[in-house]
Protein backbone atom coordinates (compact mmCIF):
# COMPACT_ATOMS: atom_id res chain seq x y z
CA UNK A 1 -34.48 -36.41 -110.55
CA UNK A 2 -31.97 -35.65 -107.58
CA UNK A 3 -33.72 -34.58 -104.19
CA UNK A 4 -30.53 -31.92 -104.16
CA UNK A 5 -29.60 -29.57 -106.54
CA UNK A 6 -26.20 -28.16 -106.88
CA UNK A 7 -25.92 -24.67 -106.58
CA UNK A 8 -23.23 -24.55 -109.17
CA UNK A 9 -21.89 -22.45 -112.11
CA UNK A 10 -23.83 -24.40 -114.18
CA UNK A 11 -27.18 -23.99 -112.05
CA UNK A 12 -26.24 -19.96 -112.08
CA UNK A 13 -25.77 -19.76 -116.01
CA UNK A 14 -28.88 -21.77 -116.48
CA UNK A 15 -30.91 -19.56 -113.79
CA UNK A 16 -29.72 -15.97 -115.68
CA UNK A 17 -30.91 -17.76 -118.80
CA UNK A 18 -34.35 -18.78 -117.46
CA UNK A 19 -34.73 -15.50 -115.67
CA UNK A 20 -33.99 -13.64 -119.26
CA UNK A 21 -36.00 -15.70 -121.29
CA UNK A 22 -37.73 -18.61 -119.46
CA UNK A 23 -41.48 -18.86 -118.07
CA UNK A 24 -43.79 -21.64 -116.79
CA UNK A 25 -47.13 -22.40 -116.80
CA UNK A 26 -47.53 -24.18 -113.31
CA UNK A 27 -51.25 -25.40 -114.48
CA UNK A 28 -50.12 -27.49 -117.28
CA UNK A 29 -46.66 -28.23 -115.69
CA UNK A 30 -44.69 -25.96 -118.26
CA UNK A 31 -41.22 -24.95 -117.92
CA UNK A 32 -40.08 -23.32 -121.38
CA UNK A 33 -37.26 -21.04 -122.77
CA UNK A 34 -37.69 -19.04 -125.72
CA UNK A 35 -34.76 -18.13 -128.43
CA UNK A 36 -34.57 -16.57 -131.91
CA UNK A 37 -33.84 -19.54 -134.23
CA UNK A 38 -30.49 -18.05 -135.01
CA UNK A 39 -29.89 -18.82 -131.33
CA UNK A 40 -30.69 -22.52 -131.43
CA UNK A 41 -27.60 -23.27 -130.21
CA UNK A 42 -28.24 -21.99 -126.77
CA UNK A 43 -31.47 -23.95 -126.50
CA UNK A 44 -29.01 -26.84 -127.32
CA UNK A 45 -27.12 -25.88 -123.78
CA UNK A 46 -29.99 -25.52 -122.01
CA UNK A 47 -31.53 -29.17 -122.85
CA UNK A 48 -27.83 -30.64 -121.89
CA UNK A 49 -28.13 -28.36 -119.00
CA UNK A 50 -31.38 -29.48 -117.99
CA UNK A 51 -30.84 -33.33 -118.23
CA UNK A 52 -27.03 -32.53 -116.10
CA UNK A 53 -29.25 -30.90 -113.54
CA UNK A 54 -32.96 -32.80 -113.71
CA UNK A 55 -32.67 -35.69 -115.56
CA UNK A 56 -35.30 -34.16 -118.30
CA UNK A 57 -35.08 -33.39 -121.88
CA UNK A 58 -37.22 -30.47 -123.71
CA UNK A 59 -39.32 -30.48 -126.75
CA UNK A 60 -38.50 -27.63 -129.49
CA UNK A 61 -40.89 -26.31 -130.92
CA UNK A 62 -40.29 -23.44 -133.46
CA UNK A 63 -43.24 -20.75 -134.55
CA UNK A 64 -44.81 -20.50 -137.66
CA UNK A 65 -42.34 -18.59 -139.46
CA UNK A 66 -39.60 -20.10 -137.72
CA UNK A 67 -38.08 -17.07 -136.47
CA UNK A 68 -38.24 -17.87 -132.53
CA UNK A 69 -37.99 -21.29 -131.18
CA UNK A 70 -38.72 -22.40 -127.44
CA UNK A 71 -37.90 -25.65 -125.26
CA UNK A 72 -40.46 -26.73 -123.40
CA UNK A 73 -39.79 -29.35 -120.29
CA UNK A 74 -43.13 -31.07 -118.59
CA UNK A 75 -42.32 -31.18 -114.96
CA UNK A 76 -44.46 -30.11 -112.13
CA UNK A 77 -41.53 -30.14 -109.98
CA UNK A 78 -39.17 -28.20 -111.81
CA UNK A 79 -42.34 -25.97 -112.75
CA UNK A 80 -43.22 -25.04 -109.30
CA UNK A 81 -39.35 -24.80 -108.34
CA UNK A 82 -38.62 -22.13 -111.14
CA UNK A 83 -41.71 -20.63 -110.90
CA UNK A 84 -41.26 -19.67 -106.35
CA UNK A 85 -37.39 -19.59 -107.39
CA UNK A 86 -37.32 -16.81 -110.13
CA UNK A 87 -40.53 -15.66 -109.89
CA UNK A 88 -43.83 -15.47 -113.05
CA UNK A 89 -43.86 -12.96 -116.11
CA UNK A 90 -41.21 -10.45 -116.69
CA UNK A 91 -42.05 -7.50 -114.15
CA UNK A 92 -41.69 -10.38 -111.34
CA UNK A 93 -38.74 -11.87 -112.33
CA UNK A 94 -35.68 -11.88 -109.78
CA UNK A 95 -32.59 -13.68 -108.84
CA UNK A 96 -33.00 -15.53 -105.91
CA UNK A 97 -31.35 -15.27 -102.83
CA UNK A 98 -29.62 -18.17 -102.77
CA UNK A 99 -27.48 -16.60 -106.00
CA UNK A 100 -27.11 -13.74 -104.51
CA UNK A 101 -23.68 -14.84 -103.09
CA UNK A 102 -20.06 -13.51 -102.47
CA UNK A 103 -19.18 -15.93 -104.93
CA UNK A 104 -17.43 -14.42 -107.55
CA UNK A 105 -18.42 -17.11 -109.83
CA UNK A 106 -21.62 -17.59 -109.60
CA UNK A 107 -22.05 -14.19 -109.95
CA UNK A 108 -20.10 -13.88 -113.17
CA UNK A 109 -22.31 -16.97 -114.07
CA UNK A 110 -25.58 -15.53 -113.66
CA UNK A 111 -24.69 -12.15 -115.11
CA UNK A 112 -24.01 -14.32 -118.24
CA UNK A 113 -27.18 -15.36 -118.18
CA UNK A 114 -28.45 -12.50 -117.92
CA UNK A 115 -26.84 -10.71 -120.58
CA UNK A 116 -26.95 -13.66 -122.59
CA UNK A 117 -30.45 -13.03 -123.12
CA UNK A 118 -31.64 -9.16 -122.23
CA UNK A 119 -27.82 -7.51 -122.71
CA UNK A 120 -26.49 -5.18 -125.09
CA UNK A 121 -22.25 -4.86 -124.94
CA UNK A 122 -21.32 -1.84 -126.54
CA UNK A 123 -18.13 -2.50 -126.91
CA UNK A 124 -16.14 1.26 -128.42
CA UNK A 125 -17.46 2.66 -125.29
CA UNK A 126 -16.85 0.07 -122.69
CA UNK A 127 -20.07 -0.22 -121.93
CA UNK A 128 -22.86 -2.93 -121.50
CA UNK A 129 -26.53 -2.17 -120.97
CA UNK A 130 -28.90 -4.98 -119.05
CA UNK A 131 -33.13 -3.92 -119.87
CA UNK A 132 -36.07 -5.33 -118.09
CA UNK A 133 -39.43 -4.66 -116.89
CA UNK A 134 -38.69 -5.82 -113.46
CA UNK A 135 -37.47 -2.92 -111.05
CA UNK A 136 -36.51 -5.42 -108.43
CA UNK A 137 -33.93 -7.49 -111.11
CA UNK A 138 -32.60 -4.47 -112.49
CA UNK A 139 -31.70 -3.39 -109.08
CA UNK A 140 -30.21 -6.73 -108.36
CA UNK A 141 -27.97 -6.81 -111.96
CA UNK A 142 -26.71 -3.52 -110.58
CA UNK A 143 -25.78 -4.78 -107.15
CA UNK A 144 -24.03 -8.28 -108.53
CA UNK A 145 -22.25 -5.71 -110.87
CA UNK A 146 -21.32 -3.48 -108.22
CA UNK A 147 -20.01 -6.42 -106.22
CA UNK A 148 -17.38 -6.89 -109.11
CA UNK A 149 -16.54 -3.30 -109.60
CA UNK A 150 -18.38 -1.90 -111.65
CA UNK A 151 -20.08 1.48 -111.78
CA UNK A 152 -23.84 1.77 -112.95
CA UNK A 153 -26.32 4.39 -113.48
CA UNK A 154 -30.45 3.24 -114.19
CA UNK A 155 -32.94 4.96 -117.05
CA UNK A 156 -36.55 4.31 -117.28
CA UNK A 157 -38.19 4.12 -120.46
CA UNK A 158 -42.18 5.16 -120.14
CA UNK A 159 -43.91 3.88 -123.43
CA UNK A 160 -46.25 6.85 -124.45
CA UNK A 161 -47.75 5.43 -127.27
CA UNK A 162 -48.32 1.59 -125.88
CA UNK A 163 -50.33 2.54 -122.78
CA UNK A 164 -50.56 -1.50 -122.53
CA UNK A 165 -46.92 -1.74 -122.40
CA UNK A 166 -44.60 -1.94 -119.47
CA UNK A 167 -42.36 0.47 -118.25
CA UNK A 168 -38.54 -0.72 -119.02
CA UNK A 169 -35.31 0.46 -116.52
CA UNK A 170 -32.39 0.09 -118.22
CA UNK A 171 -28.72 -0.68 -116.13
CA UNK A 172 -25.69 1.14 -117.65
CA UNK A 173 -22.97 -0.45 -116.65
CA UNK A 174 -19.21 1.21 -117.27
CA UNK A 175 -15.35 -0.11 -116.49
CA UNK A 176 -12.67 -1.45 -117.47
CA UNK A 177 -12.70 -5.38 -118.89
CA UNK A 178 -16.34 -5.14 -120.12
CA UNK A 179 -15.32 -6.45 -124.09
């Protein structure tokens, strides 16, 4: 593995990804993504991605009913990077500074990510929604999307009946060029 890593549009795509659906387990040296199986295909990208970047391939490993599948990379390196880079569990997640650039694209990159895994395009109304736990990222989506020119508004959903659950903020994003 490199000393350096690129900050590239690859390293932006694959950081909106892990932020959506990665996590690590810094104890046992855990980096993993998790897909639906009928998104294998991305999990495909993100191994190639992965070795471009690190050197390291993943390990699939598909649930009992096969239904979700995740990619798991051993690495305490790229563990402990991802994990002070993007930060643990879903209400800390954020996009690091470092991506948080006037870069147009790395921030289109990222925002694929992004809505690769937690976005909802809604396309007869020219409209795309982003969801997440995390206050902090939702604010960020909104301010990379504002940076392109787009407008926003942001919902919270309370869960009533799941005390135990989270509470999820919702971006609503609106303009022109959004299918």
């Amino acid at each position: 593995m490199s000393r350096f890593i690129s900050v590239n549009k690859k390293f932006a795509f694959l950081s909106g990804l892990f932020i959506g659906n990665g996590w690590t387990i810094c104890d046992g040296c855990l980096v993993g993504f998790a897909m639906p199986t009928k998104k294998i295909n991305i999990l495909k990208d993100i191994d190639n991605m992965m070795f471009d970047i690190f050197g390291i391939r993943g390990h699939y490993r598909p649930n009992k009913r096969n239904t979700c599948c995740q990619l798991i990379f051993y690495s305490k390196v790229i563990c402990m990077l991802f994990h002070r880079l993007f930060g643990d569990k879903a209400v800390n997640k954020h996009i690091p500074d470092i991506l948080i650039t006037n870069d147009g694209d790395l921030t289109r990159e990222i925002l694929r990510g992004l809505m690769y895994t937690d976005g909802h395009l809604i396309s007869n109304e020219n409209k795309i929604t982003y969801s997440s736990t995390s206050y902090n990222l939702i604010n960020q989506f909104i301010l990379l999307m504002a940076s392109i020119g787009y407008k926003f508004n942001i919902s919270k959903r309370v869960h009533k009946k799941h005390s135990n659950w989270m509470d999820e903020y919702k971006a609503n994003i609106s303009g022109r060029g959004l299918s």
